[in-house]
C-alpha atoms as a PDB file:
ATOM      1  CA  UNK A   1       7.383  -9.835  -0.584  1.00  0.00           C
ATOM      2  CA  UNK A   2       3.870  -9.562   0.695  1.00  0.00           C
ATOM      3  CA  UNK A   3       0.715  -8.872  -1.517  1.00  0.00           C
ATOM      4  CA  UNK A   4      -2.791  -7.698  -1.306  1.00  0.00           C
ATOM      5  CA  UNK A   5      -4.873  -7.746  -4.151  1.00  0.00           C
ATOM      6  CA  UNK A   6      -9.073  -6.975  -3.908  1.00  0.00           C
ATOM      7  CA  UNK A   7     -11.814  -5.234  -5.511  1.00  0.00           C
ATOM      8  CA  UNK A   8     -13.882  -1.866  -3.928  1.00  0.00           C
ATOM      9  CA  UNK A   9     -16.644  -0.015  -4.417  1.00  0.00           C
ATOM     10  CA  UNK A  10     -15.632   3.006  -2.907  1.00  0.00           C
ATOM     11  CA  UNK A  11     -15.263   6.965  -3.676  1.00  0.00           C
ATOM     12  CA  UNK A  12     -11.968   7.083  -5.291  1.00  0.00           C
ATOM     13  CA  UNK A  13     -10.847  10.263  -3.628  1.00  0.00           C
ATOM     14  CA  UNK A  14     -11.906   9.570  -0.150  1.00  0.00           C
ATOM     15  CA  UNK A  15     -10.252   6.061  -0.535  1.00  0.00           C
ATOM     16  CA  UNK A  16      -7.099   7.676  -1.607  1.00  0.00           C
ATOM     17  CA  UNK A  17      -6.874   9.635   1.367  1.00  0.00           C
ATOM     18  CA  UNK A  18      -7.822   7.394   4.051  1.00  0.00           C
ATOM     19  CA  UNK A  19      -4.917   5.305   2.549  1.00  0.00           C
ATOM     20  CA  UNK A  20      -2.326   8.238   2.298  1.00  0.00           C
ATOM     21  CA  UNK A  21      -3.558   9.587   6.419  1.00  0.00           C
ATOM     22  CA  UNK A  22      -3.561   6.030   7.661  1.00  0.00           C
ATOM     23  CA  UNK A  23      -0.558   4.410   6.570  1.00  0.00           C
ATOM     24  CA  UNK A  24       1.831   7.695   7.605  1.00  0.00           C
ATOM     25  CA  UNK A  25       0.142   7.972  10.873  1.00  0.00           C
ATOM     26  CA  UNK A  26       0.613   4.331  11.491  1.00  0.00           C
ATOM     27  CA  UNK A  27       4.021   5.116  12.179  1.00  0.00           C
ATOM     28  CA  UNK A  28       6.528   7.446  13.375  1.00  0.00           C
ATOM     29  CA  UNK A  29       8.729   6.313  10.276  1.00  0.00           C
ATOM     30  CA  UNK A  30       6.333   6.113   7.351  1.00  0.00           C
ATOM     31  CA  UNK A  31       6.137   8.419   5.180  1.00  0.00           C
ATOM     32  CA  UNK A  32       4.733   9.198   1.508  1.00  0.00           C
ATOM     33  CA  UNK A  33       7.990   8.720  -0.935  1.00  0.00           C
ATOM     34  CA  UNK A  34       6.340   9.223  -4.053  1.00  0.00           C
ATOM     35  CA  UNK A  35       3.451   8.784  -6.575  1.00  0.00           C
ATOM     36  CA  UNK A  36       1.918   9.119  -9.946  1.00  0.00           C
ATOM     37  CA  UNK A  37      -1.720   9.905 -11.248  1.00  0.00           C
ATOM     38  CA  UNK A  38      -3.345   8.969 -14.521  1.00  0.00           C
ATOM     39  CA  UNK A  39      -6.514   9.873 -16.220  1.00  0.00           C
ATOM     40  CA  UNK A  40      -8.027   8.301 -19.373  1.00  0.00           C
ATOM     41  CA  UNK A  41     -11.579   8.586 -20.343  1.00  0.00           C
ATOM     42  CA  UNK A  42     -13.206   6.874 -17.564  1.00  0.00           C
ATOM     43  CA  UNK A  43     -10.542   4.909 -15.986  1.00  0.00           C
ATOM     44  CA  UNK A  44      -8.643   6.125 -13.056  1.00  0.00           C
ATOM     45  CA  UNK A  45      -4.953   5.187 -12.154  1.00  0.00           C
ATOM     46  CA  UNK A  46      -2.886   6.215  -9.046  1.00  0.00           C
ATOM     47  CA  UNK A  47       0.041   5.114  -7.605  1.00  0.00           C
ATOM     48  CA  UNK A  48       1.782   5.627  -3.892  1.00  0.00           C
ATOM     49  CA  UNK A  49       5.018   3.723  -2.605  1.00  0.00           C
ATOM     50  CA  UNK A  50       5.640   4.367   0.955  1.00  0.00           C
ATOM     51  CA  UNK A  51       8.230   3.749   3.623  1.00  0.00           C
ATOM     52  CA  UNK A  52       9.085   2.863   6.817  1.00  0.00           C
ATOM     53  CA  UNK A  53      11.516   1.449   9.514  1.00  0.00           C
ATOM     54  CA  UNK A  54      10.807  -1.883  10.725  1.00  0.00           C
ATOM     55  CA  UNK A  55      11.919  -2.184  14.114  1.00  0.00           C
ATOM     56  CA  UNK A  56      11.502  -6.542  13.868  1.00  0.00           C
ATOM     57  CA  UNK A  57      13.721  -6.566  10.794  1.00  0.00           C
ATOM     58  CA  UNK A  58      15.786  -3.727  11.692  1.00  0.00           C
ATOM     59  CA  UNK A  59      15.903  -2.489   7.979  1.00  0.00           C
ATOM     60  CA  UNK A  60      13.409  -0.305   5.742  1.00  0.00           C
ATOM     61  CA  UNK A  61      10.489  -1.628   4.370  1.00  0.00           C
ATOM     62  CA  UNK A  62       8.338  -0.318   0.813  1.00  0.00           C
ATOM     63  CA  UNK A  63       4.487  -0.248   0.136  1.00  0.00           C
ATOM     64  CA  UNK A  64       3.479  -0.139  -3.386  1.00  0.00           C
ATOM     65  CA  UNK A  65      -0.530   0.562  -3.138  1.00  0.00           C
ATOM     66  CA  UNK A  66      -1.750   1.021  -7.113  1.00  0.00           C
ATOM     67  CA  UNK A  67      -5.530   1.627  -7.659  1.00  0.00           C
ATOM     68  CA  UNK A  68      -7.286   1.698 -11.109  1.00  0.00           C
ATOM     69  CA  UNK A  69     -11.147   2.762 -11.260  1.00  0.00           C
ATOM     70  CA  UNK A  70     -12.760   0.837 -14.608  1.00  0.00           C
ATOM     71  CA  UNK A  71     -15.006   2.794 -16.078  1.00  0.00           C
ATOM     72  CA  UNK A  72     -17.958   0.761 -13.961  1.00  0.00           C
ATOM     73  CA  UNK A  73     -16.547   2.883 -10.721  1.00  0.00           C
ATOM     74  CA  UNK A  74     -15.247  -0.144  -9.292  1.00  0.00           C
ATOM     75  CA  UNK A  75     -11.739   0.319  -7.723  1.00  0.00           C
ATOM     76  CA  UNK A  76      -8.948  -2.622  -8.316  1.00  0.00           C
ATOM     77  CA  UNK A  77      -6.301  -1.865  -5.408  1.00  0.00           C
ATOM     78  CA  UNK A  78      -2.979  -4.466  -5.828  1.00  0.00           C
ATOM     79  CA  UNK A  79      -0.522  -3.504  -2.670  1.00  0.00           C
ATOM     80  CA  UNK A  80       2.939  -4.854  -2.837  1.00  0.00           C
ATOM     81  CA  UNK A  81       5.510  -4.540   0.140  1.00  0.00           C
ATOM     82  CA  UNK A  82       8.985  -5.650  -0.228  1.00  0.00           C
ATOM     83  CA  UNK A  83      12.294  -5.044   1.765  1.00  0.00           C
ATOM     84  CA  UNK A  84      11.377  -6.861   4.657  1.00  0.00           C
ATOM     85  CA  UNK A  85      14.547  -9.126   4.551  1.00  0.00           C
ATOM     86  CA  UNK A  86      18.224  -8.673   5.591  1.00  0.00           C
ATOM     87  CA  UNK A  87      19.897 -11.971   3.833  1.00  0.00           C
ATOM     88  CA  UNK A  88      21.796 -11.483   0.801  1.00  0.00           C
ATOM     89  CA  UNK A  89      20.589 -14.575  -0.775  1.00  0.00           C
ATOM     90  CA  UNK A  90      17.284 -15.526   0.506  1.00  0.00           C
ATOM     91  CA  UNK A  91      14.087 -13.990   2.675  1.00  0.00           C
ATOM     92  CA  UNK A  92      14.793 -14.927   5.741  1.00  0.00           C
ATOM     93  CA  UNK A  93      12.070 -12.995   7.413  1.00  0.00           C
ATOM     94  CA  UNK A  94       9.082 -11.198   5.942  1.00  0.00           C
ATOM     95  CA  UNK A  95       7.700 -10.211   9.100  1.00  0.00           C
ATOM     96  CA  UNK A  96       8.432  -6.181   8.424  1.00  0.00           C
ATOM     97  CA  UNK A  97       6.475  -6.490   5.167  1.00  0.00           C
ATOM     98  CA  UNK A  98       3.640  -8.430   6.563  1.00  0.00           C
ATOM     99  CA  UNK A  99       3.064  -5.815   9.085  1.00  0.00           C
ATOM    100  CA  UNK A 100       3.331  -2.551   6.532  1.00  0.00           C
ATOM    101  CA  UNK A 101       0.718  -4.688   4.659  1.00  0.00           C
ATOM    102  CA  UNK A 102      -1.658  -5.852   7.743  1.00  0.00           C
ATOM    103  CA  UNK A 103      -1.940  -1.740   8.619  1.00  0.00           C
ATOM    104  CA  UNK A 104      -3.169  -1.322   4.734  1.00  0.00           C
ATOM    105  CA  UNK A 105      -5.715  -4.548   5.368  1.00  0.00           C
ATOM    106  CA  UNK A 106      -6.807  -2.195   8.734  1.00  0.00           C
ATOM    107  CA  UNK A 107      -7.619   0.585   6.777  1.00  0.00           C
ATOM    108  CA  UNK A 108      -9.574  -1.017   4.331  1.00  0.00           C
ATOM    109  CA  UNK A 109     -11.225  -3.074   6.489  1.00  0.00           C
ATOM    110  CA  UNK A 110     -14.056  -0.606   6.553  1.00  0.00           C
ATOM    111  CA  UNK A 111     -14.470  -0.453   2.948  1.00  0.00           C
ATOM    112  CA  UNK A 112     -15.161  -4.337   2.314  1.00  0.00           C
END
């Protein structure tokens, strides 16, 4: 499992879809499996999980991205991939994961 967790101040929408673009057209396998939206007052939450073939760990790799907006318009983003491994009993390699995660670190990279 490999995790990102930081703080933005960024438009919530345009975030959103700069994530959602850059992650499927990362690679030829990714693609958007699911996701949520929630709304309360002033506080934002969404939710994505994407996939994709790893081609180093020649298995199938998720990206959990959540966001919440506080009502001060600050965005908390916590990304979670997982899947990278193909032992039964331990992680043997991560490398799958790390790289799903390093594209999400490139696309924010201009939002720090």
């Amino acid at each position: 499992m490999a995790k990102l967790e930081m703080t933005l101040n960024a438009d919530f929408n345009d975030l959103l879809y700069q994530i959602e673009q850059g992650i499927q057209s990362g690679s030829i396998s990714a693609s958007l499996e699911d996701g949520n939206d929630f709304c309360d007052n002033d506080c934002r939450c969404t939710v994505r999980v994407f996939e994709r073939y790893s081609m180093i760990g020649g298995n199938r790799v998720s990206l959990n991205v959540t966001m919440f907006q506080k009502a001060d318009r600050s965005i908390v983003l916590s990304a979670i991939a997982s899947g990278g491994s193909q032992a039964a009993f331990l992680k043997i390699n991560t490398f799958g994961e790390e790289a799903f995660l390093d594209k999400l670190r490139d696309i924010l990279a201009c939002y720090r």
